[in-house]
C-alpha atoms as a PDB file:
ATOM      1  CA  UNK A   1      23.125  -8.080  15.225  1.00  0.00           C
ATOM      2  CA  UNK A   2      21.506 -10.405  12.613  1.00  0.00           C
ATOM      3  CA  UNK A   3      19.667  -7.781  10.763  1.00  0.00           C
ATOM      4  CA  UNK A   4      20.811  -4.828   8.654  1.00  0.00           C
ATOM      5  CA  UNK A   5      17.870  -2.802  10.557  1.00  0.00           C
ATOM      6  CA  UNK A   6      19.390  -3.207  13.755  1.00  0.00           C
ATOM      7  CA  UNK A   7      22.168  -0.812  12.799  1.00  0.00           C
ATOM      8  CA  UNK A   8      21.424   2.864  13.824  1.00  0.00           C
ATOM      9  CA  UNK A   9      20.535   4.839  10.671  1.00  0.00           C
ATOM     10  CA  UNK A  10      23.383   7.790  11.358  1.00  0.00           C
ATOM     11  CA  UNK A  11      26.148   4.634  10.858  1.00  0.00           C
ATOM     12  CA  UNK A  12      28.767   5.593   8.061  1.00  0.00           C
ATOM     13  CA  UNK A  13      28.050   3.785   4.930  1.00  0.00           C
ATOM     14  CA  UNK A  14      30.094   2.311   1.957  1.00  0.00           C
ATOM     15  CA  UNK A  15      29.870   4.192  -1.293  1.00  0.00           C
ATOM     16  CA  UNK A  16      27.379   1.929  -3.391  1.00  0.00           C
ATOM     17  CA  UNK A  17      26.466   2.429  -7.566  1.00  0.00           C
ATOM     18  CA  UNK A  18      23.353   1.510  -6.830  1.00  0.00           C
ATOM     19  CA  UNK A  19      20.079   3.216  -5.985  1.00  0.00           C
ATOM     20  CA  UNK A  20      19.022   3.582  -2.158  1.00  0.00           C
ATOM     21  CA  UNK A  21      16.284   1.057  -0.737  1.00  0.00           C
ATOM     22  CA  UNK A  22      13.769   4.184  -0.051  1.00  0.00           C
ATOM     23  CA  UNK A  23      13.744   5.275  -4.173  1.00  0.00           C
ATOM     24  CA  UNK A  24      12.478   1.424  -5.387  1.00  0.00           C
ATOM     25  CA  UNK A  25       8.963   1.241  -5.521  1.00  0.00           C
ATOM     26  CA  UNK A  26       7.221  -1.324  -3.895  1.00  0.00           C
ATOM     27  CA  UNK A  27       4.045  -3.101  -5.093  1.00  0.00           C
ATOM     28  CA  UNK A  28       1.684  -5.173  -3.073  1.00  0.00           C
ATOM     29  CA  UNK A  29       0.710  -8.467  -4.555  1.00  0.00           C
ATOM     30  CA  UNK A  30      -0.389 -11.641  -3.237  1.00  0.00           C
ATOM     31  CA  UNK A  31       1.669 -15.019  -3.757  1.00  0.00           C
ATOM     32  CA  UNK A  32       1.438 -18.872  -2.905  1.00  0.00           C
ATOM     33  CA  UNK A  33       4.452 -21.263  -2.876  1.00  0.00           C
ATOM     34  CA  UNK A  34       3.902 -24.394  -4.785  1.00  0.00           C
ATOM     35  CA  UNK A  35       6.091 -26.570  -3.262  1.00  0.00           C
ATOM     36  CA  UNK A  36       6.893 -30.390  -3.153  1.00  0.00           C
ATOM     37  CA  UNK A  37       9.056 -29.449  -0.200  1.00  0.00           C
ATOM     38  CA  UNK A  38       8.556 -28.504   3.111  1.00  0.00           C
ATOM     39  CA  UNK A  39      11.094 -25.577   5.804  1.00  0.00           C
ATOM     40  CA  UNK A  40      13.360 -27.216   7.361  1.00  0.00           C
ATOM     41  CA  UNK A  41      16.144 -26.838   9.486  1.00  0.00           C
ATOM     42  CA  UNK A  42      16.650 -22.976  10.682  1.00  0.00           C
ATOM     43  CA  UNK A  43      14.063 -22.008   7.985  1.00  0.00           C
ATOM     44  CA  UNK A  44      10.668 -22.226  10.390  1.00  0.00           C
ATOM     45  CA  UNK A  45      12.066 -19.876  13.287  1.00  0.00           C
ATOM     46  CA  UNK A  46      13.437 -17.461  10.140  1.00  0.00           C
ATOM     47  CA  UNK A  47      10.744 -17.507   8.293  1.00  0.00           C
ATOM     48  CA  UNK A  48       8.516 -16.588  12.093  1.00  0.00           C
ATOM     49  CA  UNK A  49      11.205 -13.979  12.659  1.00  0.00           C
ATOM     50  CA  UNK A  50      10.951 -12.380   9.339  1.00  0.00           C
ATOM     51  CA  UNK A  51       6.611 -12.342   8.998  1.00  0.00           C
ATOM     52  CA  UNK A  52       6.859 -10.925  12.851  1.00  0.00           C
ATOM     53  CA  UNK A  53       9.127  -8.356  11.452  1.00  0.00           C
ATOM     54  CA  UNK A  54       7.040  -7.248   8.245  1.00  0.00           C
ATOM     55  CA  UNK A  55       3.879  -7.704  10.180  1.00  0.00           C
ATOM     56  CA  UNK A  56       5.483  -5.081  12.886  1.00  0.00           C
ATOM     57  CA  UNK A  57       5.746  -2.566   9.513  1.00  0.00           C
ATOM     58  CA  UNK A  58       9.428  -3.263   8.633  1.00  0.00           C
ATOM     59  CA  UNK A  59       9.595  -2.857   5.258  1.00  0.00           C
ATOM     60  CA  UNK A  60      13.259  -3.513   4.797  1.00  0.00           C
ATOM     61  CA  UNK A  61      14.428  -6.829   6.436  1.00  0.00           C
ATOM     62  CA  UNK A  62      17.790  -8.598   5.355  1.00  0.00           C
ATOM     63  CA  UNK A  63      18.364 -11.959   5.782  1.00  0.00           C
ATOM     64  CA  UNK A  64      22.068 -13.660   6.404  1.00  0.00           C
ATOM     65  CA  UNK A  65      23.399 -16.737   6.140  1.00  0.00           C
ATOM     66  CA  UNK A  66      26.304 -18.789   4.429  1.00  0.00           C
ATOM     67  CA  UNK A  67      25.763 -20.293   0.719  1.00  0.00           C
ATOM     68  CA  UNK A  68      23.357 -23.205   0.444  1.00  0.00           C
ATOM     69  CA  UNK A  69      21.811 -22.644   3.646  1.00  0.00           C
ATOM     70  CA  UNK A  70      18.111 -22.010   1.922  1.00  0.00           C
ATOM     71  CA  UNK A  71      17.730 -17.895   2.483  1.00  0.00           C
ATOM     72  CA  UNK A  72      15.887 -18.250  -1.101  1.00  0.00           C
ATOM     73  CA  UNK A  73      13.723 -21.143  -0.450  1.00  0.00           C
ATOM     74  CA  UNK A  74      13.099 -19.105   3.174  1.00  0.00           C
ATOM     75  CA  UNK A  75      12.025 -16.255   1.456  1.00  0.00           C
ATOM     76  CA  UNK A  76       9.569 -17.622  -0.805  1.00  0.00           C
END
C-alpha cells in the first residue's frame, strides 16, 4: 500500500496533537506552476496517479517517498 487511503478507516491510530484531516477547511482556488524545470524521473506517473485520484473525488491523498526525491516539486 502506497497510499494512506488504502488503509481501512476502522485501523487503530496513533494518538496525534494535531487536528483531524476532516475539521481543516478546504478552499478551491486555481494555480499555475512557473517553472524553468520540467517532471522527471518517477514524478510524471505520480503526478498521473495523484490527478486520477483527486479527479475520482479523493480529497485526501498522501504521497511517500525518501528525502530529495521531488514529492514537493510533484505536488506543485
Amino acid at each position: 500500500m502506497a497510499f494512506a487511503t488504502e488503509y481501512p478507516a476502522d485501523a487503530p491510530r496513533a494518538h496525534s496533537e494535531f487536528r483531524p484531516v476532516g475539521e481543516i477547511e478546504r478552499t478551491e482556488r486555481r494555480f499555475e506552476v512557473v517553472s524553468e524545470h520540467q517532471p522527471a524521473g518517477d514524478q510524471p506517473a505520480a503526478i498521473d496517479e495523484l490527478e486520477r485520484r483527486l479527479r475520482a473525488g479523493e480529497q485526501d491523498v498522501v504521497l511517500l517517498g525518501a528525502t530529495g526525491t521531488g514529492k514537493s516539486a510533484t505536488t506543485a
